[in-house]
Every structure is written in structure tokens, then in C-alpha cells.
Protein backbone atom coordinates (compact mmCIF):
# COMPACT_ATOMS: atom_id res chain seq x y z
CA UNK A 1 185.17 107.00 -47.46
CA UNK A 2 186.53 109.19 -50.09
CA UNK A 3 185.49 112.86 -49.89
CA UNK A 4 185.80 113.23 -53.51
CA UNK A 5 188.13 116.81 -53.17
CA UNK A 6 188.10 118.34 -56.48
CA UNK A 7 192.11 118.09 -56.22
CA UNK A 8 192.40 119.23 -59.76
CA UNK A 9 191.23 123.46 -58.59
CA UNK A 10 193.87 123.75 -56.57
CA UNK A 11 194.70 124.15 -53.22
CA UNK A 12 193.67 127.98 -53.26
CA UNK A 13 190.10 127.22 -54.06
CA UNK A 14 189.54 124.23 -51.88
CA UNK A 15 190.24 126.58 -48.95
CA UNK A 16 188.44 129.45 -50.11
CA UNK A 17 185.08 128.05 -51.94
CA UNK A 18 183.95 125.62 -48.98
CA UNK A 19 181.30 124.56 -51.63
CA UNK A 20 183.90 122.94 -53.64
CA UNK A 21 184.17 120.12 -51.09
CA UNK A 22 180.72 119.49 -49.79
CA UNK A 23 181.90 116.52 -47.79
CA UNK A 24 184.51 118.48 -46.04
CA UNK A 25 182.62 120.77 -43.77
CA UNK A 26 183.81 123.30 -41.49
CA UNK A 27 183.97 122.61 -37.99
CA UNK A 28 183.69 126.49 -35.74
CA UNK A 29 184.43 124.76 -32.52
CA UNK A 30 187.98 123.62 -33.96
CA UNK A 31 191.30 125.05 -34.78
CA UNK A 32 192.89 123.79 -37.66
CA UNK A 33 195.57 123.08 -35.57
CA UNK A 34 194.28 120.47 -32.68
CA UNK A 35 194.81 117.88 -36.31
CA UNK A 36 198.52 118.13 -36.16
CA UNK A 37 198.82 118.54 -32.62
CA UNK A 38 196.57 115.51 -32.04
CA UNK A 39 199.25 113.64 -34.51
CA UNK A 40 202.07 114.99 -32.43
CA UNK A 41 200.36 113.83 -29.05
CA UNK A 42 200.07 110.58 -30.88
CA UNK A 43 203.37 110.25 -31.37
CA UNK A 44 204.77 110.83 -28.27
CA UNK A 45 202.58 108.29 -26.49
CA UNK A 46 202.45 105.50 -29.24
CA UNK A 47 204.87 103.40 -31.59
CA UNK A 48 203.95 100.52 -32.77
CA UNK A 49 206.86 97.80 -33.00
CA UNK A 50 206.13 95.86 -35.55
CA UNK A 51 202.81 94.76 -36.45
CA UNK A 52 201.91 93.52 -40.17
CA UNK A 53 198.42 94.90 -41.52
CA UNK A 54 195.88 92.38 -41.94
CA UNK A 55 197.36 89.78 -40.53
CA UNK A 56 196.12 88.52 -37.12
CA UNK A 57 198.75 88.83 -34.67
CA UNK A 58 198.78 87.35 -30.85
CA UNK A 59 198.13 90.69 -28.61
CA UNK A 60 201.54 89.78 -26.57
CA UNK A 61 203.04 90.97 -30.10
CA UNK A 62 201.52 94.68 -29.25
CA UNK A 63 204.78 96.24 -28.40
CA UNK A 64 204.60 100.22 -28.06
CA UNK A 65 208.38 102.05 -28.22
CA UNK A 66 206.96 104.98 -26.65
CA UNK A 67 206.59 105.55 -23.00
CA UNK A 68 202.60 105.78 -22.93
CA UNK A 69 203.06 108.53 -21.00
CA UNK A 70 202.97 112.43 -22.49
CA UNK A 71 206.26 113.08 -21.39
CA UNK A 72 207.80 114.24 -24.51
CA UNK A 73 210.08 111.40 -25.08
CA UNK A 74 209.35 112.00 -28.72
CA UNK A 75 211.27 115.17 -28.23
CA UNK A 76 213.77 114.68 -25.30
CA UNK A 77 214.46 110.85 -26.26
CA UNK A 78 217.12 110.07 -23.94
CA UNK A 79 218.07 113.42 -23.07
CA UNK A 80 221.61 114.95 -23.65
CA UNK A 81 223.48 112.24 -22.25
CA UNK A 82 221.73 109.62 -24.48
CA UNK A 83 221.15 111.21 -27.16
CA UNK A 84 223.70 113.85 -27.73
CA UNK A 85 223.39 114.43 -31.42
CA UNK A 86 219.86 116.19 -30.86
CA UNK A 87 221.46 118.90 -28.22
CA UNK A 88 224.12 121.42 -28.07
CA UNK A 89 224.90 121.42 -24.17
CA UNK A 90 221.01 121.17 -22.13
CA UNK A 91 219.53 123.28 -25.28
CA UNK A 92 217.93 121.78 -28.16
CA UNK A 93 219.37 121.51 -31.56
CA UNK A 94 218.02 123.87 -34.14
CA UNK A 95 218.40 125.15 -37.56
CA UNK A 96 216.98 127.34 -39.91
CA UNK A 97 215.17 126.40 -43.17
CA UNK A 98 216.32 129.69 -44.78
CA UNK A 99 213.61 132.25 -43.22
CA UNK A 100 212.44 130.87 -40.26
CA UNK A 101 213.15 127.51 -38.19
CA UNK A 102 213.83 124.82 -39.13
CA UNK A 103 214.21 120.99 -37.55
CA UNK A 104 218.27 119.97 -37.79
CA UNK A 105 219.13 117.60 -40.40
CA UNK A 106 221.74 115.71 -41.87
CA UNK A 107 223.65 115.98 -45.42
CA UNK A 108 220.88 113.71 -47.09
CA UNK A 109 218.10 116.16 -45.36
CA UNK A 110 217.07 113.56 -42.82
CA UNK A 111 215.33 115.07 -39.19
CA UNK A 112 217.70 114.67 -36.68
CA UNK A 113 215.09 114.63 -33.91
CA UNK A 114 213.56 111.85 -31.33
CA UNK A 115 211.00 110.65 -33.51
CA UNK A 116 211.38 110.53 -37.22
CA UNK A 117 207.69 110.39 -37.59
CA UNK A 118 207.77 114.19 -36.85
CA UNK A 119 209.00 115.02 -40.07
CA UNK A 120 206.03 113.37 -42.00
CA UNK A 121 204.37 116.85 -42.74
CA UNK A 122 204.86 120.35 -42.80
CA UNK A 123 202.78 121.16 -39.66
CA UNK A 124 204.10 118.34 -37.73
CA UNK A 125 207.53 119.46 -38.35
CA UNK A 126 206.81 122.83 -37.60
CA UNK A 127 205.09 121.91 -34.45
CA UNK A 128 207.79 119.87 -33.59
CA UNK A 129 210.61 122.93 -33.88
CA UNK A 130 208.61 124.87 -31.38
CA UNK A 131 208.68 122.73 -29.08
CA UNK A 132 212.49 122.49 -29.46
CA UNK A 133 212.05 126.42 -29.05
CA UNK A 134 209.84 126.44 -26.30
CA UNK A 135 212.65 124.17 -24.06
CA UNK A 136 215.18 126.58 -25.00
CA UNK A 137 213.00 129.63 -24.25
CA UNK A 138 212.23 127.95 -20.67
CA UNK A 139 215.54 126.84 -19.64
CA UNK A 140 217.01 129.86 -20.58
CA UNK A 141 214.75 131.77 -18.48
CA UNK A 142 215.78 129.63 -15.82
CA UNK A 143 219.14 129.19 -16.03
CA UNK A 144 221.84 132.27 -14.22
CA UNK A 145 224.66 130.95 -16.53
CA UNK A 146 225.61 128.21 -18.78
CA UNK A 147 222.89 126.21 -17.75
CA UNK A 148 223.36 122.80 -15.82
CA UNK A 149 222.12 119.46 -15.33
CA UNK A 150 219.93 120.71 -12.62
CA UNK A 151 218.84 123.39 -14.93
CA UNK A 152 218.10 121.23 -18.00
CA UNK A 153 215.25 118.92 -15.25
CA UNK A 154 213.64 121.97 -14.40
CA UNK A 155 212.94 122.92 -17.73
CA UNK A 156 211.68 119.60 -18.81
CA UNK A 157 209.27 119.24 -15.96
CA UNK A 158 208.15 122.45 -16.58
CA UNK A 159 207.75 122.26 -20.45
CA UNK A 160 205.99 118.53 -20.29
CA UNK A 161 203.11 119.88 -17.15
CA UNK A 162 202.61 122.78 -19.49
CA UNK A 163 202.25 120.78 -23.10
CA UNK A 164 200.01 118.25 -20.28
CA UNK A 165 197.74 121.16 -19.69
CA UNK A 166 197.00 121.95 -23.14
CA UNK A 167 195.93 118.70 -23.47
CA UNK A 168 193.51 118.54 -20.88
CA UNK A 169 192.20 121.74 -20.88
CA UNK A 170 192.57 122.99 -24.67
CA UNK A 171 192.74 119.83 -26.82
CA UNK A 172 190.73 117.26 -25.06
CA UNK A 173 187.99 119.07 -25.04
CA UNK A 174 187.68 119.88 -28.76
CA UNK A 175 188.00 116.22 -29.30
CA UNK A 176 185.66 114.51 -27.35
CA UNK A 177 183.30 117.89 -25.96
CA UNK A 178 184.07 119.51 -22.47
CA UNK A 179 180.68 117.45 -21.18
CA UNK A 180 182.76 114.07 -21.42
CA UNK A 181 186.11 115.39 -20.05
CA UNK A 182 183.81 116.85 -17.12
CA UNK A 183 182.12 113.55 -16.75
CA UNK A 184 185.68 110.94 -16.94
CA UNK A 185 187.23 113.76 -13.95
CA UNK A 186 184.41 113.58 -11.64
CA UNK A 187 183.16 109.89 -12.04
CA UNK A 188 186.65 108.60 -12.75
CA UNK A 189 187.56 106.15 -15.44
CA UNK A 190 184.66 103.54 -15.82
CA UNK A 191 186.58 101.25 -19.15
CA UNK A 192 190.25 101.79 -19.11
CA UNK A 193 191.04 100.78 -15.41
CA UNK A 194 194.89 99.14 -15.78
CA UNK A 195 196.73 99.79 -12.80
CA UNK A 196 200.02 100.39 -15.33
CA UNK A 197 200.24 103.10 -18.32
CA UNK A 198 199.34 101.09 -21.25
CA UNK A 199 197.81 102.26 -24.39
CA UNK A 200 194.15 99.74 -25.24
CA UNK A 201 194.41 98.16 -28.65
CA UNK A 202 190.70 99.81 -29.08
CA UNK A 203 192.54 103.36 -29.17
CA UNK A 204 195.47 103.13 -31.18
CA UNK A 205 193.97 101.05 -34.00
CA UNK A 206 190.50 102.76 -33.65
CA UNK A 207 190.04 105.60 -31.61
CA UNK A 208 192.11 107.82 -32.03
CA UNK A 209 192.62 107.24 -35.51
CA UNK A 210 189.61 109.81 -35.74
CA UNK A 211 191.99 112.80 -36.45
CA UNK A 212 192.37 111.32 -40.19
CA UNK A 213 188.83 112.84 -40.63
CA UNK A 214 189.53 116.08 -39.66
CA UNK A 215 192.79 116.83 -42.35
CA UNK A 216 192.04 119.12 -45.15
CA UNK A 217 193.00 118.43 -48.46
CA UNK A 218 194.68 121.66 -48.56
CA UNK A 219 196.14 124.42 -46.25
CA UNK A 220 197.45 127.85 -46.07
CA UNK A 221 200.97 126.78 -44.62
CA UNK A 222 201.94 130.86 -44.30
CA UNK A 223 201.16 134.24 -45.33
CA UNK A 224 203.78 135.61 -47.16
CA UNK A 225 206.65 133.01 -47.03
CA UNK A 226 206.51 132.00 -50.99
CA UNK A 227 208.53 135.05 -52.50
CA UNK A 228 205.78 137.35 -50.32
CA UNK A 229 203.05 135.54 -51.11
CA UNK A 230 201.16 133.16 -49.32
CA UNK A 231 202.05 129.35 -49.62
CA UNK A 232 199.02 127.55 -49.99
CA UNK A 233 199.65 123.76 -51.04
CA UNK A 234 197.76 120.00 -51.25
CA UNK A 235 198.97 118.21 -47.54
CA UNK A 236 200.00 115.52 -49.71
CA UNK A 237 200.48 115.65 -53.90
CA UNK A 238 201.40 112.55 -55.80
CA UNK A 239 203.02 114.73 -58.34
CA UNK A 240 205.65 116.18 -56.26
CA UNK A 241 206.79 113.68 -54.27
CA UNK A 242 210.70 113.77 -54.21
CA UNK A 243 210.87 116.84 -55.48
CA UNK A 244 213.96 119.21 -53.26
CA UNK A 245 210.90 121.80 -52.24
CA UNK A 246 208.02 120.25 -53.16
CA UNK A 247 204.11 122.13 -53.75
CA UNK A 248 202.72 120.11 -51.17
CA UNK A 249 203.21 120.63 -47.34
CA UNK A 250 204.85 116.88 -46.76
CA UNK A 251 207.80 116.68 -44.90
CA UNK A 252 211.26 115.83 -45.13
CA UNK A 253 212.51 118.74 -46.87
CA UNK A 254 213.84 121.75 -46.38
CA UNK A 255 213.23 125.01 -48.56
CA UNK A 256 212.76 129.03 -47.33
CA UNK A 257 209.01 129.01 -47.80
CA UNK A 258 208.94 125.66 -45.74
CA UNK A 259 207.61 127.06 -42.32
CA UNK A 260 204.04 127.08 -40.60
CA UNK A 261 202.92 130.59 -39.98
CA UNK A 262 200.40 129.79 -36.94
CA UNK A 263 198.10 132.32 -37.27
CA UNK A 264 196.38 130.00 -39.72
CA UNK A 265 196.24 126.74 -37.39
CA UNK A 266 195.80 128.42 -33.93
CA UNK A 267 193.84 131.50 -32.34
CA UNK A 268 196.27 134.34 -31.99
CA UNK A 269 192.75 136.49 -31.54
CA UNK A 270 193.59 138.41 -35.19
CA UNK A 271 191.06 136.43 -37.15
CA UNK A 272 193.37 134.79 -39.09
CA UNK A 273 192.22 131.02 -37.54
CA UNK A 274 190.71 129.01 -40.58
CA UNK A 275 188.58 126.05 -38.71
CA UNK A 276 189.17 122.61 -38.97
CA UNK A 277 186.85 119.85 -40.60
CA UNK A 278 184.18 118.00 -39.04
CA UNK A 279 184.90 114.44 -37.31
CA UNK A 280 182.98 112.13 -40.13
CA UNK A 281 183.48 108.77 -42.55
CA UNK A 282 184.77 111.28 -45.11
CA UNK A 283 188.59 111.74 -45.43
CA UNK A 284 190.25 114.28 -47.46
CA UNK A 285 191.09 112.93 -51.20
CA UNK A 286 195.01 113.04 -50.87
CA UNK A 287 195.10 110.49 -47.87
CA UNK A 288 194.12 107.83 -50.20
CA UNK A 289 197.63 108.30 -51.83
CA UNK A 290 200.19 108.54 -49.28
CA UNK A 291 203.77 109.40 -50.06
CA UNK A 292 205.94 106.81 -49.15
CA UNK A 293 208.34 107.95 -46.17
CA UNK A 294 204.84 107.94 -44.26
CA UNK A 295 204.24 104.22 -44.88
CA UNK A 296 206.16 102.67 -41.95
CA UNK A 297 207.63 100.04 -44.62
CA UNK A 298 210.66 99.21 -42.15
CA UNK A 299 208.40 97.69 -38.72
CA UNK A 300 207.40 94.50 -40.53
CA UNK A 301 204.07 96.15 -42.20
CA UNK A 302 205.80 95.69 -45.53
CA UNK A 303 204.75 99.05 -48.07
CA UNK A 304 200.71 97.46 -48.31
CA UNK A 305 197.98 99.88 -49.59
CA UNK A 306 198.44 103.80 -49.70
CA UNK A 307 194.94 103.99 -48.56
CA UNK A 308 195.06 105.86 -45.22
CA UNK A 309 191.44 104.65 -44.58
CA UNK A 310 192.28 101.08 -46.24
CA UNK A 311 195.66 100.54 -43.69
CA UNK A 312 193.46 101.64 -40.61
CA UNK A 313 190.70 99.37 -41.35
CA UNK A 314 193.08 96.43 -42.08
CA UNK A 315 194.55 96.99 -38.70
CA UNK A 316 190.91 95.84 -37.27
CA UNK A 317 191.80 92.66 -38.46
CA UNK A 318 195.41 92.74 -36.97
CA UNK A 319 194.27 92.75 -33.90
CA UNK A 320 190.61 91.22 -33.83
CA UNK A 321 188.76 94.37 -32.83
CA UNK A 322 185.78 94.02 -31.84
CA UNK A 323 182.79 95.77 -33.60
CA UNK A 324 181.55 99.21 -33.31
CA UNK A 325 178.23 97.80 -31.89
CA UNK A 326 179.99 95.16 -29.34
CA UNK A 327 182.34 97.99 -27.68
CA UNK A 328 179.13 100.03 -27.15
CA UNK A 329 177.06 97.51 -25.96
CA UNK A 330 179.95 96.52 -23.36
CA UNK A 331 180.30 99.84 -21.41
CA UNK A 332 176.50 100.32 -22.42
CA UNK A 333 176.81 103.54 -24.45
CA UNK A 334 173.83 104.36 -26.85
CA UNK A 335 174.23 102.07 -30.01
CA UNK A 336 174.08 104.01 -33.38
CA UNK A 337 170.10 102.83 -35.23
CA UNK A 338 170.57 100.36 -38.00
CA UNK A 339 169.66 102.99 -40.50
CA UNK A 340 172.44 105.29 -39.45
CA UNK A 341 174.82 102.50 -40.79
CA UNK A 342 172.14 101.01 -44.29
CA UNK A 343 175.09 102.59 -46.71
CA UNK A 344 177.41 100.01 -44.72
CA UNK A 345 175.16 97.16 -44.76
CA UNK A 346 174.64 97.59 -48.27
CA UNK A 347 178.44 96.41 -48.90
CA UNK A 348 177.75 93.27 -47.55
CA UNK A 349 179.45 90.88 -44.76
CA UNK A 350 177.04 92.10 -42.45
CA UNK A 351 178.96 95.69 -41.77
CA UNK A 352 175.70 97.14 -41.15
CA UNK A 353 175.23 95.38 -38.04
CA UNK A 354 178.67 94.44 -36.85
CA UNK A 355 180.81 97.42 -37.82
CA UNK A 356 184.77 98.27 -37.50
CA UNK A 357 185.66 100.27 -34.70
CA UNK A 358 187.30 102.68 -36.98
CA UNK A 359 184.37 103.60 -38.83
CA UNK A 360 181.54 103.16 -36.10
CA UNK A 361 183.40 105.70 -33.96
CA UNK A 362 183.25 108.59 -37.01
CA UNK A 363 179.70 107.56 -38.26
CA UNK A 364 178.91 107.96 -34.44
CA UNK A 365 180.69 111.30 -34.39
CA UNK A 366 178.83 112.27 -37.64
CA UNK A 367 175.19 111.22 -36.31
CA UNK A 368 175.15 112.15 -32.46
CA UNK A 369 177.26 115.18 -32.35
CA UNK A 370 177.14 116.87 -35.81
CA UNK A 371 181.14 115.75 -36.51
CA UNK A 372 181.63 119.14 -33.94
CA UNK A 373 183.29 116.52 -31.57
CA UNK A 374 182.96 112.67 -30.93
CA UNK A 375 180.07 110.70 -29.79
CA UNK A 376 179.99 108.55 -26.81
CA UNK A 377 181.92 105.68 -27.77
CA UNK A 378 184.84 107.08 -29.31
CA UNK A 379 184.56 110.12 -26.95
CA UNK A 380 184.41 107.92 -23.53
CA UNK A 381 187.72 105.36 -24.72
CA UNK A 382 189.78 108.76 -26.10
CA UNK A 383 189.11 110.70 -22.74
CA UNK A 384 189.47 107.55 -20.13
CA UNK A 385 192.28 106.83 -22.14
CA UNK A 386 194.29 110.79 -21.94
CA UNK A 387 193.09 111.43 -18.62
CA UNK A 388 194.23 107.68 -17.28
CA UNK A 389 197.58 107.60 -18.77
CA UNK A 390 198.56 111.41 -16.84
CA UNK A 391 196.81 109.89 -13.52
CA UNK A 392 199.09 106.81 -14.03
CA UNK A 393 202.26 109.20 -13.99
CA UNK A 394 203.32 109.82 -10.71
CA UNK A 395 205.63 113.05 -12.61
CA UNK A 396 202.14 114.57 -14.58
CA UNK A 397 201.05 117.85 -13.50
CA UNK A 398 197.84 116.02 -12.45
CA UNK A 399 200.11 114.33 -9.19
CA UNK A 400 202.83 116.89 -9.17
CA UNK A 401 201.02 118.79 -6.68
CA UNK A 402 197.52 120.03 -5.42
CA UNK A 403 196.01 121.94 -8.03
CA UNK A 404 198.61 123.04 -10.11
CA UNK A 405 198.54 125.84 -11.90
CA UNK A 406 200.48 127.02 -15.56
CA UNK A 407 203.54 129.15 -14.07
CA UNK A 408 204.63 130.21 -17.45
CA UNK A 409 202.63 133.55 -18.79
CA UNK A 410 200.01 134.14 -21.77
CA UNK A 411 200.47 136.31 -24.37
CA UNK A 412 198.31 138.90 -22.05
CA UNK A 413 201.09 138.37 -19.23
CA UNK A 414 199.09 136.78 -16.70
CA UNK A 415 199.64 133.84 -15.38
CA UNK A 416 198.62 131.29 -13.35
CA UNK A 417 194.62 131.57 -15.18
CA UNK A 418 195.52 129.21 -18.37
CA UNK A 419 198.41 128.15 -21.26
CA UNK A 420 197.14 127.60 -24.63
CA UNK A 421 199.05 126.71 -27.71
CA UNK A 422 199.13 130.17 -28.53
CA UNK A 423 201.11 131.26 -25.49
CA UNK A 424 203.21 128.18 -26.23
CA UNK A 425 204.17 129.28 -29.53
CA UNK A 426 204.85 133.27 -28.48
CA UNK A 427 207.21 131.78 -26.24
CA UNK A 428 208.79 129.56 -28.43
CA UNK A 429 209.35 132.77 -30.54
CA UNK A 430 207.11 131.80 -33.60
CA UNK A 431 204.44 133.36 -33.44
CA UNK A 432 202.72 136.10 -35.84
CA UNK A 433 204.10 138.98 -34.13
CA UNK A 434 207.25 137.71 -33.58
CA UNK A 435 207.80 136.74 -37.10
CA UNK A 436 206.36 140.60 -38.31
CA UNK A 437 204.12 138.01 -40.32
């Protein structure tokens, strides 16, 4: 599953000469950007408790921390009266890395924010800051004083059906094709029918893993944030791990060139986007070394492989997943050909014809839909699954009231049309043009 990334050009060049990394190709229908924020939806919906890789484990021992539902409880965690150390008043905490934002930390540089998993990159980080911005932004906009209690619950409701849109209507759609979201809203949800918000063992250990195809080996973090130059850097780089600002974009550190200039992850209409990489059963070359504050060594997995490919696979066997082929057979999707999966069966332990979840779902997305989005098994769990958890929350903008509309504005100033993550991030006050970047 390696992509084989010539790691030793540089990050420069595996950006700019595509050709470098044939098994990383472009993906026009993506923003760089829907990787990270996929991660960050991810996080707010899932934690796993405690589950040890490899090792079967009775499903009653599936225990998620997170509320299964997108309301941003990996931002607000208990909100100011639980979790005071993450507010000042009803406004977020904030700090600056030395040029731009910056996540608050401690005196040993840790993220003092509702999910430490938000600090694992530079992008998540970032993305997680303006969203810290963005409820500011709103609640100041709504508040006629020192804003109140009162204040503070309009804000959130309003921030959490906006980030809900985007999901629906800008994410979901580059992830599983607008088809399939049109198809799960009419018809309703055919697989994932719980009465309850509860996140299938088939997503988070397969699913949904499919964003770990779609990271780069390398990104342009800003434009001119590394003494005026751009900062390009490796997402992860064995050899700098630890190091006070290190070359890579990991997290947990804090240095002036350490921001996200957006322009290169979203569309800001300035053709400055760079696209993402195609859903396939190649990952980028630095995943199979990951530093270790991203190895959840401290929920009873113990530190196990660095592999990002090797610890999702081993999860299959955590939880007894069943096969690529025996999920599609079950809510009769169109089964991938035996020759679509020889290179599998060559390995052995008949892979070819029963094959993990994990990597049926990105050779699927490879084969039927050209990696631009994924195929119909993967696609149908990941949509059922987004779309069912809002329709299970009574608070989503999906029940809040009959068609609901964004009531924030786009960059253009309209509003009431759409909210993308670009008009999320102008708000939040990071954006290109905001920045003079």
C-alpha cells in the first residue's frame, strides 16, 4: 500500500512535479482541504475508548467518548462552565503562534483545547483555531454587550447548523459523489437504521478510514510565512520529530511560520487551490512512519506498528469485520470482479476473495469511480452514516426547522443561497485577504 514518494526530493518537488509520485494522482473534483476537515469531522463524532489492535474484543467493549453527533463537542467540550480553562468569559481561548493564530497552550506547549487529537497536524490545528475564531466572530456579532449565557447558546447553535451544512452540502458530496447523497435523502437510509445516534463498527474501523488515501506526502502550509517565503514541508518527517519548530507540518508546536494559509487547502476563487489526491490503496510514504504523539499509546492500544495502513487493517481483526465482498453482498451493492483484487489474492489467505473492509472500500473507490470519489460500498455506509447521525439529532439544522437556510453571509455578502468553508474562514478572520497573504 505504499506509494513509494520519492521523500528524499523534497517536499517542493513532490508538489510541483506530479510525475514524481505516479501513485499519488491529482484529484480536480477535491480541495486539498476536505482531508483535514474530514479528520476534524472525525473527531468530533468518534473516540474510541480503549480498544487494543489486533486483538478481538467483545463489541459491548466499543465505547465512543464523543457524542456521535456533529455538535462540536470536540470544540465546546463542556462549555464554559465545564470546562473553563478553554474560555475567557462565553469567547474562546486563543493565542497567537507569533504571526498569526495560534491554538492556546500550556508551559510544556501542550493544546489546551477539547480534543487533544486536534493538535496532531498542522492543518488540523489550524482548522481547529478557526473554528475557535469563527464562535467568537458569531457571538460577537450577536451579542449588545458583554455577552451572556443566552448569548453564548445562540452562537453555538448557530456555528454547529452552519459547520452541519458544510458537511452536507460541501463535504459529503466530494466524498461519496452528489449522486449518492441525492439518493440516501430521497430514499432514506436503507443499512444504518438505529433508532439512537451510534457510530457502526463498519465506519470507524473501515469506512471512513478512506481519508488516509487522500493525504499528500507534502504540502504548501503558507505563502510567505517562512521569513517571506513559502513553507512547504513533509506532513510527517522522521527526522524532525521533537524538534521546537520542526520542517514538517506535525503538530504540537508552536513557531511564527506555524500557520495554514488557506488559499492552498480551500477555494478562495484566486487559483491558489492545489487539489487533493485520489481515493485509492496507495497512501502517501510518510504515513508508514508516524510520529509518536499520534499513536494513541495511552487507550490500551499499547505504541504497536507506525504503519498507518498496518494499525487500520489490524483493527479488522479487533472487531471481526466482515469482508469487503460480504458487506456488499448484504445490502446487494455491485461486488468488485475477482481480477480487480488478483494483486491481493496473490498474498495469500484467500484476500482475493474475502477482502478487509479497509482495503475493499479504496480498491472499490479506485476501480468504479476513478479514486474522484467512493464507490458504492464505502460511499452508501459513509453517507447513511452522516446523513443518519444529523436526522437522529433533534438540535441539527436538518430538524431545527423547515428548510433551513445558512443565515450567516458569503464572502459575496449574500446570504441565505449557501456557506462554504471559505465563508467560514473569512469570518473567522483567516482568510487570504484578511491576512494581506
Amino acid at each position: 500500500m505504499d506509494a513509494l514518494d520519492p521523500l528524499e526530493v523534497g517536499p517542493v518537488r513532490l508538489i510541483t512535479e506530479p510525475e514524481l509520485s505516479p501513485n499519488n494522482r491529482d484529484n480536480p473534483t477535491h480541495t486539498a482541504g476536505v482531508t483535514f476537515f474530514g479528520q476534524f469531522l472525525d473527531h468530533d463524532i468518534t473516540r474510541d475508548a480503549g480498544s487494543g489492535l489486533g486483538r478481538p474484543t467483545p463489541v459491548r467493549r466499543s465505547m465512543n467518548l464523543r457524542s456521535a453527533r456533529m455538535d462540536l463537542d470536540s470544540v465546546y467540550s463542556g462549555g464554559p462552565g465545564d470546562s473553563p480553562a478553554l474560555y475567557d468569559g462565553f469567547r474562546f481561548r486563543i493565542e497567537s503562534g507569533g504571526l498569526f493564530e495560534d491554538l492556546p497552550r500550556d508551559d510544556e506547549g501542550v493544546a489546551v483545547i477539547g480534543d487533544d487529537r486536534n493538535d496532531e497536524n498542522l492543518m488540523l490545528s489550524g482548522l481547529h483555531a478557526a473554528f475557535l475564531l469563527f464562535h467568537n466572530a458569531v457571538i460577537d456579532d450577536i451579542a449588545t454587550g458583554q455577552p451572556t449565557a443566552a448569548d453564548f447558546a445562540e452562537a453555538q447553535a448557530t456555528v454547529r447548523r452552519h459547520y452541519q451544512w458544510i458537511v452536507v452540502n460541501e463535504v459529503l458530496p466530494q466524498f461519496v459523489g452528489q449522486p449518492m447523497v441525492d439518493y440516501v435523502r430521497t430514499a432514506g437510509r436503507q443499512i444504518f437504521t438505529l433508532p439512537v445516534a451510534r457510530i457502526p463498527l463498519e465506519f470507524q474501523t473501515a469506512a471512513y478510514r478512506f481519508g488516509h488515501s487522500m493525504i499528500r506526502p507534502s504540502y504548501r502550509a503558507n505563502l510567505a510565512g517562512d521569513g517571506g517565503e513559502p513553507f512547504f514541508g513533509l506532513v510527517f518527517d522522521p527526522e524532525t520529530f521533537g524538534n521546537p519548530d520542526p520542517d514538517d507540518l506535525s503538530g504540537h508546536s508552536r513557531a511564527p511560520r506555524r500557520f495554514v494559509g488557506w488559499q492552498t487547502f480551500f477555494d478562495f476563487d484566486d487559483g491558489e487551490v492545489k487539489p487533493n489526491k485520489r481515493i485509492d490503496t496507495k497512501l502517501s510514504t510518510p504515513l508508514f512512519q508516524l510520529p509518536m504523539f499520534a499513536i494513541p499509546a495511552g487507550r490500551g492500544e499499547g505504541l504497536g506498528p507506525t504503519s498507518l495502513a498496518a494499525r487500520n487493517l489490524l483493527r479488522h481483526l479487533t472487531w471481526e469485520i466482515p469482508s469487503g465482498q460480504a458487506i456488499a453482498s448484504e445490502i446487494n451493492a455491485e461486488l468488485l470482479a475477482s481480477a480487480d483484487l488478483a494483486d491481493l489474492g496473490q498474498l495469500g489467505a484467500g484476500l482475493g476473495a474475502s477482502t478487509p473492509l479497509f482495503f475493499y472500500i479504496l480498491r472499490e473507490a479506485e476501480v468504479m469511480a476513478d479514486g474522484l470519489h467512493l464507490g458504492p460500498v464505502g460511499g452508501q455506509i459513509v453517507a447513511e452514516v452522516l446523513l443518519g447521525l444529523l436526522e437522529l439529532d433533534p438540535n441539527s439544522y436538518l430538524n431545527a426547522e423547515v428548510n433551513w437556510r445558512p443565515t450567516l453571509p458569503q464572502r459575496n455578502g449574500t446570504v441565505g443561497d449557501d456557506f462554504r468553508m471559505a465563508d467560514l474562514l473569512t469570518i473567522s478572520g483567516v482568510d487570504p485577504t484578511s491576512r494581506g497573504q
